[in-house]
Structures are given as structure tokens and as C-alpha cells.
N, C-alpha and C. Protein backbone atom coordinates (compact mmCIF):
# COMPACT_ATOMS: atom_id res chain seq x y z
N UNK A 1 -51.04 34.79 -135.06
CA UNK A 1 -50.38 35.83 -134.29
C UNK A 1 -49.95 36.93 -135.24
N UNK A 2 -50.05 38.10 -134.62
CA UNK A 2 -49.52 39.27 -135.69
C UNK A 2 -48.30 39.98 -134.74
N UNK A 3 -47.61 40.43 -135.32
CA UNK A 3 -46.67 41.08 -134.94
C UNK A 3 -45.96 42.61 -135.52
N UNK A 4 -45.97 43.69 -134.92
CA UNK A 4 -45.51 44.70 -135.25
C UNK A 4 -44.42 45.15 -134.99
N UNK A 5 -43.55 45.59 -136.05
CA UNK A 5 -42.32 45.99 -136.32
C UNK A 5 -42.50 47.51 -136.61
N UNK A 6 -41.69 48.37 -135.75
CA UNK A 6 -41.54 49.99 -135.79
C UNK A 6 -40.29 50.02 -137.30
N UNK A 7 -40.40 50.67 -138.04
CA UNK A 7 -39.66 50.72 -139.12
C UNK A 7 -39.14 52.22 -139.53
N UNK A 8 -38.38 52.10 -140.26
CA UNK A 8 -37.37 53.39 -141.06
C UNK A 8 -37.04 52.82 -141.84
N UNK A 9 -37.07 53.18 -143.26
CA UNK A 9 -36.42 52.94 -144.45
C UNK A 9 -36.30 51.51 -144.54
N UNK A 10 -37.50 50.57 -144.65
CA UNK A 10 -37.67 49.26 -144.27
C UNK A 10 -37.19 48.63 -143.60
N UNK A 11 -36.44 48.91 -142.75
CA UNK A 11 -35.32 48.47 -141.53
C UNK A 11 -35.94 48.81 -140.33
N UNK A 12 -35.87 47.60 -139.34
CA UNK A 12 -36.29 48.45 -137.83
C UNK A 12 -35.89 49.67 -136.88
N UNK A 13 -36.78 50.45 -136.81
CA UNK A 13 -36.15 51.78 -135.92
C UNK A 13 -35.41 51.55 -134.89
N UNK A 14 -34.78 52.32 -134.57
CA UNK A 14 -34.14 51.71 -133.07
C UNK A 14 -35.04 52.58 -132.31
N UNK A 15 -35.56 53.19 -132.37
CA UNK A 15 -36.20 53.85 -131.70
C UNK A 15 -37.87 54.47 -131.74
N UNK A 16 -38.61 53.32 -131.18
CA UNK A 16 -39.94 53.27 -131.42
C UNK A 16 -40.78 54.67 -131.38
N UNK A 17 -41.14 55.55 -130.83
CA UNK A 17 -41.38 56.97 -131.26
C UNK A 17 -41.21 57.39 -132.08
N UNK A 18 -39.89 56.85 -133.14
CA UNK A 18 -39.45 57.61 -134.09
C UNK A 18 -39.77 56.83 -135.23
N UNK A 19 -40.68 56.21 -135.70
CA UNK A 19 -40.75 55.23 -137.02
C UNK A 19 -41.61 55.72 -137.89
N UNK A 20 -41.58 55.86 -139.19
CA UNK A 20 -42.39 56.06 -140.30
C UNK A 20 -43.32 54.77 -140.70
N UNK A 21 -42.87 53.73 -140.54
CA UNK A 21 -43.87 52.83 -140.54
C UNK A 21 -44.05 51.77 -139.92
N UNK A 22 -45.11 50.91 -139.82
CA UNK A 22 -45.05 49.61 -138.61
C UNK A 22 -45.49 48.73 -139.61
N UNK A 23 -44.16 47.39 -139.57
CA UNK A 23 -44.55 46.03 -140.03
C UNK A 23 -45.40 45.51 -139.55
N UNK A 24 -46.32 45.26 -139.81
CA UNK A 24 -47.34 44.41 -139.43
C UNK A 24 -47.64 42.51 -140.22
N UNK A 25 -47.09 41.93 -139.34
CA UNK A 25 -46.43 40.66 -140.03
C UNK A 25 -47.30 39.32 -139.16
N UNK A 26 -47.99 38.91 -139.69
CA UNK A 26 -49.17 37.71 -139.72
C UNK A 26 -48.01 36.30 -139.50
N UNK A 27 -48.15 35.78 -138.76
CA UNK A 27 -47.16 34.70 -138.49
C UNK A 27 -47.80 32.91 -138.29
N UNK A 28 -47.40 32.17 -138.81
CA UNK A 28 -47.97 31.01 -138.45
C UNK A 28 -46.98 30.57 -137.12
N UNK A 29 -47.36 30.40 -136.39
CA UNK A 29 -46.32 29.88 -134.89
C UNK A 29 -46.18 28.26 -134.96
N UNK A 30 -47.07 27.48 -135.38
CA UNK A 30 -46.85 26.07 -135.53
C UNK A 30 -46.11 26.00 -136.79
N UNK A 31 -45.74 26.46 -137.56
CA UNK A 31 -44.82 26.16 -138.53
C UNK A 31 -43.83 27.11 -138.61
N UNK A 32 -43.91 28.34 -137.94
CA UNK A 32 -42.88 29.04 -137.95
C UNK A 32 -42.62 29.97 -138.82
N UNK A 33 -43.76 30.13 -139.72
CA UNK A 33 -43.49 31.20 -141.13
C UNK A 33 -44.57 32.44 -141.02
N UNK A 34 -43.92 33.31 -141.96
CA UNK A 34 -44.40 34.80 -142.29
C UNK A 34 -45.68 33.96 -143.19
N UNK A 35 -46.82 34.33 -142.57
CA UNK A 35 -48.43 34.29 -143.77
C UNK A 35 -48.27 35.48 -144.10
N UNK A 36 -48.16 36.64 -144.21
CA UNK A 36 -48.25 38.15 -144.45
C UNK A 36 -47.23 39.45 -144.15
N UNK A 37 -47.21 39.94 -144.63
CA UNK A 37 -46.08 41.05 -143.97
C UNK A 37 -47.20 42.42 -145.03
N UNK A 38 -47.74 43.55 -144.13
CA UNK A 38 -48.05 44.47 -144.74
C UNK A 38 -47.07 45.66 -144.09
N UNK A 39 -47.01 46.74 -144.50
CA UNK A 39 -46.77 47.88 -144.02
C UNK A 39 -47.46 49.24 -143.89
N UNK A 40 -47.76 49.68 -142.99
CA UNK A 40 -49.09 50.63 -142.48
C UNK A 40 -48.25 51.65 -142.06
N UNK A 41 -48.46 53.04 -142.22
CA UNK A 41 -48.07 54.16 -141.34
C UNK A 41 -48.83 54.38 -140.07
N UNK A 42 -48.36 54.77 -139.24
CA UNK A 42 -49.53 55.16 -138.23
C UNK A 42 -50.18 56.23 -138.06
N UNK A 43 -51.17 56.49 -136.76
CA UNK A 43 -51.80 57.66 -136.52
C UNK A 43 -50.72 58.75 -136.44
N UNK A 44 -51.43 59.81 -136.51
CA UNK A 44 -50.38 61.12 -135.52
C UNK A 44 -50.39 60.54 -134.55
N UNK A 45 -49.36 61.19 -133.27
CA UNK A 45 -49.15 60.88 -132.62
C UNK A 45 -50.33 61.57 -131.33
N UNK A 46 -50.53 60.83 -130.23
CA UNK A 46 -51.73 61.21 -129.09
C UNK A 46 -51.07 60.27 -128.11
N UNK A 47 -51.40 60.65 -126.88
CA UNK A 47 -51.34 59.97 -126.11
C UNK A 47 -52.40 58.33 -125.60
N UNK A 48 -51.42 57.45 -126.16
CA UNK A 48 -52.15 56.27 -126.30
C UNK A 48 -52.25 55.44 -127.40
N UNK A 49 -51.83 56.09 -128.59
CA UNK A 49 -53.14 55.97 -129.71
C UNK A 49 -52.42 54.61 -130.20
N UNK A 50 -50.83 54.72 -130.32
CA UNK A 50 -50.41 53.44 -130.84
C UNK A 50 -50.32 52.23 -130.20
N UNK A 51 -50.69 52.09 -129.05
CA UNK A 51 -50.78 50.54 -128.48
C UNK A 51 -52.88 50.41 -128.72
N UNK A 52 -53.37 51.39 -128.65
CA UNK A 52 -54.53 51.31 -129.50
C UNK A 52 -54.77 50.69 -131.01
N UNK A 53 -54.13 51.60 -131.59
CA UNK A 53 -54.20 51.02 -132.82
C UNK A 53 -53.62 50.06 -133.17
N UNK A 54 -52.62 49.67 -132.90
CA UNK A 54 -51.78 48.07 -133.01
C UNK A 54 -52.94 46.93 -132.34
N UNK A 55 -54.00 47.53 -131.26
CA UNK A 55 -54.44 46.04 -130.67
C UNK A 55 -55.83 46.21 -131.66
N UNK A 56 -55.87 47.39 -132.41
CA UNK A 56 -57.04 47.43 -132.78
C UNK A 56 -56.78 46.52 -134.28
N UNK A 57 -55.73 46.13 -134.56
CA UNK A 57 -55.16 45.70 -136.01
C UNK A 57 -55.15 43.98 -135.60
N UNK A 58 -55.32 43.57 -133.98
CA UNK A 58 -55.45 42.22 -134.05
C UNK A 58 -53.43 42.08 -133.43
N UNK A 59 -53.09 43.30 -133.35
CA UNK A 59 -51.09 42.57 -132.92
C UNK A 59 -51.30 42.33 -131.55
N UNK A 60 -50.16 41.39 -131.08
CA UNK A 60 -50.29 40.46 -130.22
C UNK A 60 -48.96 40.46 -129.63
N UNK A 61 -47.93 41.08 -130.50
CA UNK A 61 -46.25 41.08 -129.86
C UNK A 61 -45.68 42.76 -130.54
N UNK A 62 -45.00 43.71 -129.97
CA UNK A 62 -44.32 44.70 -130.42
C UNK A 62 -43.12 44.30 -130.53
N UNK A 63 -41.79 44.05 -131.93
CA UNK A 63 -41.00 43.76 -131.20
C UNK A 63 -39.99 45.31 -131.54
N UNK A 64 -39.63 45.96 -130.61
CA UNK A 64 -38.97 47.21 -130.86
C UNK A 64 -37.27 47.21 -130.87
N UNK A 65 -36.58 47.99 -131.29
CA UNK A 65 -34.91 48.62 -130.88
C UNK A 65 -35.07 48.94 -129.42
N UNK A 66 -36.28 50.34 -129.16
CA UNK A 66 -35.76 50.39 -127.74
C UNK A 66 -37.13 51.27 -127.88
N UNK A 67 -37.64 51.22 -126.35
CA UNK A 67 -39.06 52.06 -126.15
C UNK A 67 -38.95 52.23 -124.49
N UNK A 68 -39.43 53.36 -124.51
CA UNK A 68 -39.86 53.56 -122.64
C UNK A 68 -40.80 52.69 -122.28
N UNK A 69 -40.48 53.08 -120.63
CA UNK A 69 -40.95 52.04 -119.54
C UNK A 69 -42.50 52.45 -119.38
N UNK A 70 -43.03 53.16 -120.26
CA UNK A 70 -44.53 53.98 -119.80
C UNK A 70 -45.49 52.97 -121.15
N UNK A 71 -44.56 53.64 -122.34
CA UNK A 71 -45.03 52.43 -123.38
C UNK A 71 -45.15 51.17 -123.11
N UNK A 72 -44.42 50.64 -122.63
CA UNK A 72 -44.26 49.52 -122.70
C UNK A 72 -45.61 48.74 -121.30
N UNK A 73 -45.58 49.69 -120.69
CA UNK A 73 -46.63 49.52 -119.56
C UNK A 73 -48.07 49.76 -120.74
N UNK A 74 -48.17 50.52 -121.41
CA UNK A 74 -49.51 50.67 -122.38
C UNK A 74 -49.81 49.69 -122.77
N UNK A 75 -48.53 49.26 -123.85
CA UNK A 75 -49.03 48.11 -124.54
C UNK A 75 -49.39 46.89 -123.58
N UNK A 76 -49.04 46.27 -122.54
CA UNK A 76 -48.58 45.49 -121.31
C UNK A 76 -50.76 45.71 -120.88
N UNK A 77 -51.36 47.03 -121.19
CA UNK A 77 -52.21 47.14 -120.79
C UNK A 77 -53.71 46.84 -121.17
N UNK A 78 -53.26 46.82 -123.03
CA UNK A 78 -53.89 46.10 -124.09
C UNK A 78 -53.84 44.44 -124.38
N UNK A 79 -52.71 43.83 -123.25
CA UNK A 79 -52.60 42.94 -123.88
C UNK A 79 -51.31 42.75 -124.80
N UNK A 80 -50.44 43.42 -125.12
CA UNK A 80 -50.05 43.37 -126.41
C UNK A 80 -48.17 43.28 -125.80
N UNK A 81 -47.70 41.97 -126.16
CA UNK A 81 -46.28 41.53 -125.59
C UNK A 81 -45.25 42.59 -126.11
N UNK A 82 -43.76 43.12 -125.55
CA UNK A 82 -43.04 43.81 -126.11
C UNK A 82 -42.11 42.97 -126.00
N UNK A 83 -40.78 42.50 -126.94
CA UNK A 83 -39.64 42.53 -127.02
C UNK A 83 -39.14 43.97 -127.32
N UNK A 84 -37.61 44.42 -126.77
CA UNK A 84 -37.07 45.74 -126.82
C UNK A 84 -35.54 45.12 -127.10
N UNK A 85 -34.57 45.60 -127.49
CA UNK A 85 -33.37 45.33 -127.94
C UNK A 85 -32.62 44.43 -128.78
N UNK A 86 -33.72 44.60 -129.81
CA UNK A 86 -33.76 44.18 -131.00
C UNK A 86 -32.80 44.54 -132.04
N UNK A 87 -32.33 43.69 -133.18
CA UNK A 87 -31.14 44.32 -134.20
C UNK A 87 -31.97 45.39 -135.00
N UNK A 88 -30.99 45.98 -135.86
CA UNK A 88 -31.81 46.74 -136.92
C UNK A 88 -31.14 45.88 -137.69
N UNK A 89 -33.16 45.62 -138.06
CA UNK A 89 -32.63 44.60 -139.14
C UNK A 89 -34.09 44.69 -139.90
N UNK A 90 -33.92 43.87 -141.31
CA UNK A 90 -35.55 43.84 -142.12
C UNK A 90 -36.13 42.94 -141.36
N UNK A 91 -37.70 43.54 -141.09
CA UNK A 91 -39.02 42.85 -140.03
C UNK A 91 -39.05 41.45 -140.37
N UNK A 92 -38.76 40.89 -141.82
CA UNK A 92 -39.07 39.59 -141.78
C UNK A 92 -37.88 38.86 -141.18
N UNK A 93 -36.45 39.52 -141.65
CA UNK A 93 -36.08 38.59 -140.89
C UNK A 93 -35.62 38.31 -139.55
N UNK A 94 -35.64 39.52 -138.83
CA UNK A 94 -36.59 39.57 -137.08
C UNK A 94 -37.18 39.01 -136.93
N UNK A 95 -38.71 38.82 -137.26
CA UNK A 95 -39.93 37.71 -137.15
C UNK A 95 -39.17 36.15 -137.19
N UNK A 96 -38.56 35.83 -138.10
CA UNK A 96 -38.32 34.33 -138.91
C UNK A 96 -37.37 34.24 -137.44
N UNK A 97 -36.08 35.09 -137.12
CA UNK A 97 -35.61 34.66 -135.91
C UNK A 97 -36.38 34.21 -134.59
N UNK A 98 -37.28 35.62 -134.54
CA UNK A 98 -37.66 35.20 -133.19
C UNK A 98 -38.56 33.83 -133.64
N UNK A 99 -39.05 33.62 -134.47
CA UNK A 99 -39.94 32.27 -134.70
C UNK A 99 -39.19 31.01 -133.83
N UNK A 100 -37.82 31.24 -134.50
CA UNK A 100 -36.83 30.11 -134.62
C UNK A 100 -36.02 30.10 -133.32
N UNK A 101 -36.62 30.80 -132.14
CA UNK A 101 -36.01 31.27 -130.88
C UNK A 101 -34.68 31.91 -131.05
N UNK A 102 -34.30 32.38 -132.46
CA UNK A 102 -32.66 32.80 -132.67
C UNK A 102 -32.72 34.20 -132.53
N UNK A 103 -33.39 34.75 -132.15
CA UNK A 103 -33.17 36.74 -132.23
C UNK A 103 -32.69 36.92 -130.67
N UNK A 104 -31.13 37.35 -131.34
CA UNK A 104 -30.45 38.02 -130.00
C UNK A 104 -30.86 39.53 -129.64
N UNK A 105 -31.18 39.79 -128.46
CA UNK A 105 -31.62 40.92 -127.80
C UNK A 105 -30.62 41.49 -127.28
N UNK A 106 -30.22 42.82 -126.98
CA UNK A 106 -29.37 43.61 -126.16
C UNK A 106 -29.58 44.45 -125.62
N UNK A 107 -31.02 44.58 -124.77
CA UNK A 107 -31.65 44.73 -124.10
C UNK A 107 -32.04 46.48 -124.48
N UNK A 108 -32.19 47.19 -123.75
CA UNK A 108 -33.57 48.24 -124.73
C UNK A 108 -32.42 49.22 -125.01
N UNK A 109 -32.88 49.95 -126.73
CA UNK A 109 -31.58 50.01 -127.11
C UNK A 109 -32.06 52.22 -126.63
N UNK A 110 -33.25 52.39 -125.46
CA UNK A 110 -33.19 53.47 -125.62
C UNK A 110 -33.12 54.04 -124.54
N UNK A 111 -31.72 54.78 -124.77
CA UNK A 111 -31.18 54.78 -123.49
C UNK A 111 -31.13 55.77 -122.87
N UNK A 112 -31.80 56.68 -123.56
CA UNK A 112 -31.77 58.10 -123.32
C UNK A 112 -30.40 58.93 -123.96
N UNK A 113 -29.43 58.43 -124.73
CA UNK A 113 -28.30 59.04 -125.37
C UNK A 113 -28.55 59.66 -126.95
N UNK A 114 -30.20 59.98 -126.98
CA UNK A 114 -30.29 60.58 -128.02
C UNK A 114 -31.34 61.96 -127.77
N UNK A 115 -31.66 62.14 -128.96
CA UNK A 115 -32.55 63.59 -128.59
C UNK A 115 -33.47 63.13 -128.48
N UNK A 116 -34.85 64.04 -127.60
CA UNK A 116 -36.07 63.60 -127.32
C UNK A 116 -36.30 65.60 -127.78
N UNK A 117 -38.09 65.02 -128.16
CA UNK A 117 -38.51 67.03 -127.80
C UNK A 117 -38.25 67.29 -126.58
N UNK A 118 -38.15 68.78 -126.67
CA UNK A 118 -38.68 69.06 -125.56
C UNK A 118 -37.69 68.87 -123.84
N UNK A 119 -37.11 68.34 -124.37
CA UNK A 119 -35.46 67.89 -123.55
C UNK A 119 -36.29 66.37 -122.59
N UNK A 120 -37.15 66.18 -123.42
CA UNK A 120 -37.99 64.92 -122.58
C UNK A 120 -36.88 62.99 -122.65
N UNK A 121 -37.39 62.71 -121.47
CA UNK A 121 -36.22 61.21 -121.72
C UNK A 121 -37.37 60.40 -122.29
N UNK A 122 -36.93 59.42 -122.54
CA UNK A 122 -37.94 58.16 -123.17
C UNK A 122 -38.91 57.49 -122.36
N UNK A 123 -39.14 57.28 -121.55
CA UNK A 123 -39.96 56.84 -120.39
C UNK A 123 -41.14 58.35 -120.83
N UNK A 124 -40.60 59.82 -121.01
CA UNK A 124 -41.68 60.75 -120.68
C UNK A 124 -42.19 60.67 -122.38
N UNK A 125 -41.73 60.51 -123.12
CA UNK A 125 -42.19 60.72 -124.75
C UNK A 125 -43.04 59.93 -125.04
N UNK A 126 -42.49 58.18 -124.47
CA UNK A 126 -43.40 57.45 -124.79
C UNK A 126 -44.60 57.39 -124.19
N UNK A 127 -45.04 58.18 -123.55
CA UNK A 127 -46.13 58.06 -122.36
C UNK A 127 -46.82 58.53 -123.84
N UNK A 128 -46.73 59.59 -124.61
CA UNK A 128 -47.20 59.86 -125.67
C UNK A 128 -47.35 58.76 -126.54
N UNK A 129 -47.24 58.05 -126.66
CA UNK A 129 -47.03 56.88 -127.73
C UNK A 129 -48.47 56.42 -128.08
């Protein structure tokens, strides 16, 4: 299983649109451990391109801070599972929780109480995603 982590300053973004890079973290599920952890930047941004390119990398779970309801329908469309209200925290040890069923969620952390372009809410940005 692979799993992608939206990142900032090696820490998870809270806010998936907005990440400089995606953990991309190789997981053994019968034992519960990190086989890999790389870190990849992504495309520019297009409409689509990152639940593309994440399924095109083999990921299988997004786990985000907080992402719109349009994204989350994308990835949902590839195939590709989302957790949303996630800590900011380092990807591995996100991954190692959720392994261990211990990653507390607080459900999607994007709530629209921040800036978007364009005066756009999160549901309309991520449609871009």
C-alpha cells in the first residue's frame, strides 16, 4: 500500500491545495511498518492532475489536514481512499498511527476560514486539484 501525505516544511499541510510536497510512504499493512518514505513535489496545478498523478505513482490512501468535497470526489474516482482531519504532524508518524488504528481525526480541517484565490471556498479550488 502507498500512501500520500500533502506536506510543508516536512510537516503535514493542513491544507491540501496548499503543499510543497507529497509524502509518498510505501507501507507494509501486515506488519504495520514504513518500507519507504520518498518525497516528490508535484505537478503545477490543472484541473485533475493530482489525484492523477498520485494514482499514477501506485497511492492507494490520501491522508490530508483538510480538502474539498470535489477533491475528494476525484480521488474517490481513481480509486484512491481519503482520510481528512488529520494532525499536523511528520508523515511517518501519521502513517505508523494510522497503521496502529491510533490517528485521531477532527474531521476536515478546511473549513473555509482561510484564504482561497480568487475569493473561491474549498469545495471550488479543489475542483482544481
Amino acid at each position: 500500500m502507498k500512501i500520500a501525505i500533502p506536506t510543508n516544511g516536512g510537516i503535514l499541510s493542513p491544507h491540501f491545495g496548499q503543499c510543497q510536497a507529497f509524502a509518498i510512504i510505501e507501507v507494509d499493512t501486515d506488519k504495520k511498518t514504513i518500507i519507504k518514505t520518498e518525497m516528490m513535489t508535484p505537478p503545477p496545478h490543472e484541473p485533475g492532475i493530482l489525484p492523477r498523478w498520485l494514482g499514477d505513482m501506485g497511492c492507494n490512501l490520501v491522508i490530508a489536514g483538510g480538502m474539498g468535497g470535489r477533491a475528494i470526489n476525484m480521488f474517490d474516482s481513481y480509486g484512491i481512499g481519503v482520510v481528512t482531519g488529520a494532525p499536523t504532524k511528520k508523515p511517518d508518524d501519521i502513517v505508523l498511527e494510522y497503521l496502529q488504528g491510533e490517528l485521531i481525526t477532527s474531521g476536515n480541517y478546511c473549513d473555509g476560514q482561510h484564504a482561497h484565490s480568487k475569493g473561491q471556498g474549498c469545495g471550488q479550488r479543489e475542483q482544481m486539484e
